[in-house]
C-alpha atoms as a PDB file:
ATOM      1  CA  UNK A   1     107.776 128.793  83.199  1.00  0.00           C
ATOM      2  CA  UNK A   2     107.033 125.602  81.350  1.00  0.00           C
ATOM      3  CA  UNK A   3     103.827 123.312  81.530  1.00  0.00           C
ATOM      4  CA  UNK A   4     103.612 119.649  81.090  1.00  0.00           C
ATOM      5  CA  UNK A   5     101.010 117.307  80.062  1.00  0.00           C
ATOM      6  CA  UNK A   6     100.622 114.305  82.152  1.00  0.00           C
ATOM      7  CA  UNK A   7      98.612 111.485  83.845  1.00  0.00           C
ATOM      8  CA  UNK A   8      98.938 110.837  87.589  1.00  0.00           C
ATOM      9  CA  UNK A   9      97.748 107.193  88.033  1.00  0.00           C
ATOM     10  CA  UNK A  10      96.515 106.450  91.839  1.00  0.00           C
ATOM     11  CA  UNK A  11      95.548 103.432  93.621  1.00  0.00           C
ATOM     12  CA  UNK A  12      93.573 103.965  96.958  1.00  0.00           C
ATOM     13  CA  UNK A  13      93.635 101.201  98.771  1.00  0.00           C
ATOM     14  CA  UNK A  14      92.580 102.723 102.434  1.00  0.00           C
ATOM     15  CA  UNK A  15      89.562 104.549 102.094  1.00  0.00           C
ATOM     16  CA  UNK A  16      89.914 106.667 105.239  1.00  0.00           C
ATOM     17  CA  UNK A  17      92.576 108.994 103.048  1.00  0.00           C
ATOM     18  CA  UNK A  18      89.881 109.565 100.371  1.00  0.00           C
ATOM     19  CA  UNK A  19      88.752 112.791 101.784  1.00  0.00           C
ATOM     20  CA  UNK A  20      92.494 113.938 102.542  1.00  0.00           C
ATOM     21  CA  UNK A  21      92.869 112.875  98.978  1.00  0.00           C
ATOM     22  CA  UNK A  22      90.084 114.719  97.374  1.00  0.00           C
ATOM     23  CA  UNK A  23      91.202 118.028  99.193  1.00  0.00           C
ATOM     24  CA  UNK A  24      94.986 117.378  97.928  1.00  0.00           C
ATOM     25  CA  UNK A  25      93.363 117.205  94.207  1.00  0.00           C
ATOM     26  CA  UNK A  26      91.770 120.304  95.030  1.00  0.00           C
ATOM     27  CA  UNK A  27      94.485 122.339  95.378  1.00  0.00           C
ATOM     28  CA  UNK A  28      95.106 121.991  91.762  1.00  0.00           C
ATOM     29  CA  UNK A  29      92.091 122.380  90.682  1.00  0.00           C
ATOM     30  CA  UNK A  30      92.839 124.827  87.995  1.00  0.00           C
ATOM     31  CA  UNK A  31      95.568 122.967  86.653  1.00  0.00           C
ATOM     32  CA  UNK A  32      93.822 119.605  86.635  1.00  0.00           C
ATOM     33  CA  UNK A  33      92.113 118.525  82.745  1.00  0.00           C
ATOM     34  CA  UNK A  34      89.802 115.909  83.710  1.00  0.00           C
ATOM     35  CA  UNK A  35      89.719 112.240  85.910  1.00  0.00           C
ATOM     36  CA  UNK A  36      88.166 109.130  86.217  1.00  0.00           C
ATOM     37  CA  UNK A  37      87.804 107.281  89.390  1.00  0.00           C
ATOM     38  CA  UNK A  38      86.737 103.588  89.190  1.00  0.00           C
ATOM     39  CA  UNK A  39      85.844 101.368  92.051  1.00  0.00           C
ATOM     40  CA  UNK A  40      86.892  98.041  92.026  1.00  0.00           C
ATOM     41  CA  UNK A  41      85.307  97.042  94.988  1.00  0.00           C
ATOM     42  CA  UNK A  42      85.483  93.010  94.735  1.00  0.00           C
ATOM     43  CA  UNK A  43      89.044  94.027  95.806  1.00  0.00           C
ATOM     44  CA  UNK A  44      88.177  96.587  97.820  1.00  0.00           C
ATOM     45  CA  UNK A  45      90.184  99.145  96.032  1.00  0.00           C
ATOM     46  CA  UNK A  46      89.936 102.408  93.835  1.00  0.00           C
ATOM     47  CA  UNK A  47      91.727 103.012  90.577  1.00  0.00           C
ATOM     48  CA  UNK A  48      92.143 106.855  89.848  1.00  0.00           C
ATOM     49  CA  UNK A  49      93.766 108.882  86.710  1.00  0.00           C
ATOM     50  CA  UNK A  50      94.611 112.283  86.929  1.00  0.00           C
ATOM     51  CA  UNK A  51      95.132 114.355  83.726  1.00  0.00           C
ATOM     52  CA  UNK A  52      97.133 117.262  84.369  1.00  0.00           C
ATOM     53  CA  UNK A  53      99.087 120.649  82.483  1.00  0.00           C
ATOM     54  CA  UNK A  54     100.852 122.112  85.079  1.00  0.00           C
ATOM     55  CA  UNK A  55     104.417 122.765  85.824  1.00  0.00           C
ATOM     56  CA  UNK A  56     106.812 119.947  86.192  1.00  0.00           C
ATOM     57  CA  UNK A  57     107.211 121.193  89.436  1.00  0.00           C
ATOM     58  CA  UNK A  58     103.436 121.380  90.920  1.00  0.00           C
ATOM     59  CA  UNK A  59     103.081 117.939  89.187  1.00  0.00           C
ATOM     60  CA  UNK A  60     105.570 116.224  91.329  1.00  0.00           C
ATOM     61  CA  UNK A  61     104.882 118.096  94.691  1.00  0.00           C
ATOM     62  CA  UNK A  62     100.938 116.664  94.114  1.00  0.00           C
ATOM     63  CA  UNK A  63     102.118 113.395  93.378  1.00  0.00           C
ATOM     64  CA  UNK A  64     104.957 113.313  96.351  1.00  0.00           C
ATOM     65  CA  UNK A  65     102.034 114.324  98.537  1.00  0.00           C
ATOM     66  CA  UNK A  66      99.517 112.098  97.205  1.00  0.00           C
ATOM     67  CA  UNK A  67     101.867 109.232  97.721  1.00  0.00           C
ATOM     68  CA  UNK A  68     102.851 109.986 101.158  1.00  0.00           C
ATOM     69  CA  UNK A  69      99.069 109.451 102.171  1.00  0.00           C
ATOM     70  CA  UNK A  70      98.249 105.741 104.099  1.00  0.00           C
ATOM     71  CA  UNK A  71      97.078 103.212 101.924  1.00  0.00           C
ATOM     72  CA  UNK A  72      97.575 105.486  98.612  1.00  0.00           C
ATOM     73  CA  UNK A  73     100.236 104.873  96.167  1.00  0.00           C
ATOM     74  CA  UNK A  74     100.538 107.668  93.228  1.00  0.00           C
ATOM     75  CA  UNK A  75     102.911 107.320  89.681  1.00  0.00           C
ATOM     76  CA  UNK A  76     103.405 110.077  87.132  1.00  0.00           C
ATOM     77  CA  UNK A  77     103.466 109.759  83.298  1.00  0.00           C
ATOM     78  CA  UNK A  78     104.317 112.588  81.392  1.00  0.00           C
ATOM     79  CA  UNK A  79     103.861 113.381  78.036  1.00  0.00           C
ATOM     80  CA  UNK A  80     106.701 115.130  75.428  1.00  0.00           C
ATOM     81  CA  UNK A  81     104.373 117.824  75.202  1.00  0.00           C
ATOM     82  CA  UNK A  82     105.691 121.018  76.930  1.00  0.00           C
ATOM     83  CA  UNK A  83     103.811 124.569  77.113  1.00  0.00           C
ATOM     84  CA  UNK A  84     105.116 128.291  78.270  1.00  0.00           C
ATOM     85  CA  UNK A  85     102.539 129.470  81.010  1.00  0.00           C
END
């Protein structure tokens, strides 16, 4: 199985899916490099990156799902940089 490298950018803009949010990330815990949440709160929205190496697959199922939550909108960059698990 292959592994990609990529960034799953997220804008939360209803704060009740935060904790719905948090628990999706957690599923990939493992899988998941780093992120950086930032609170923009004079617009009463959060700006969140997600680095990831993970399967193509597992990448888009957490950003489908991510997406799908109120309020949350999720986009996937990926880098050329492919891995064998």
């Amino acid at each position: 199985m292959k592994k990609r490298v990529a960034v799953i950018s997220v804008i939360v803009e209803n704060a009740e899916s935060v904790e719905e949010l948090n628990r999706l990330l957690s599923t990939c815990r493992e899988e998941i490099i780093g992120r950086m949440g930032i609170p923009y709160r004079e617009k009463k929205v959060s700006l969140i990156s997600v680095a990831i190496d993970a399967p193509e697959d597992t990448i888009n199922a957490l950003t489908g799902k991510i997406g799908r939550l109120p309020g949350v909108s999720a986009k996937t960059n990926y880098s050329n940089i492919i891995t064998e698990c």
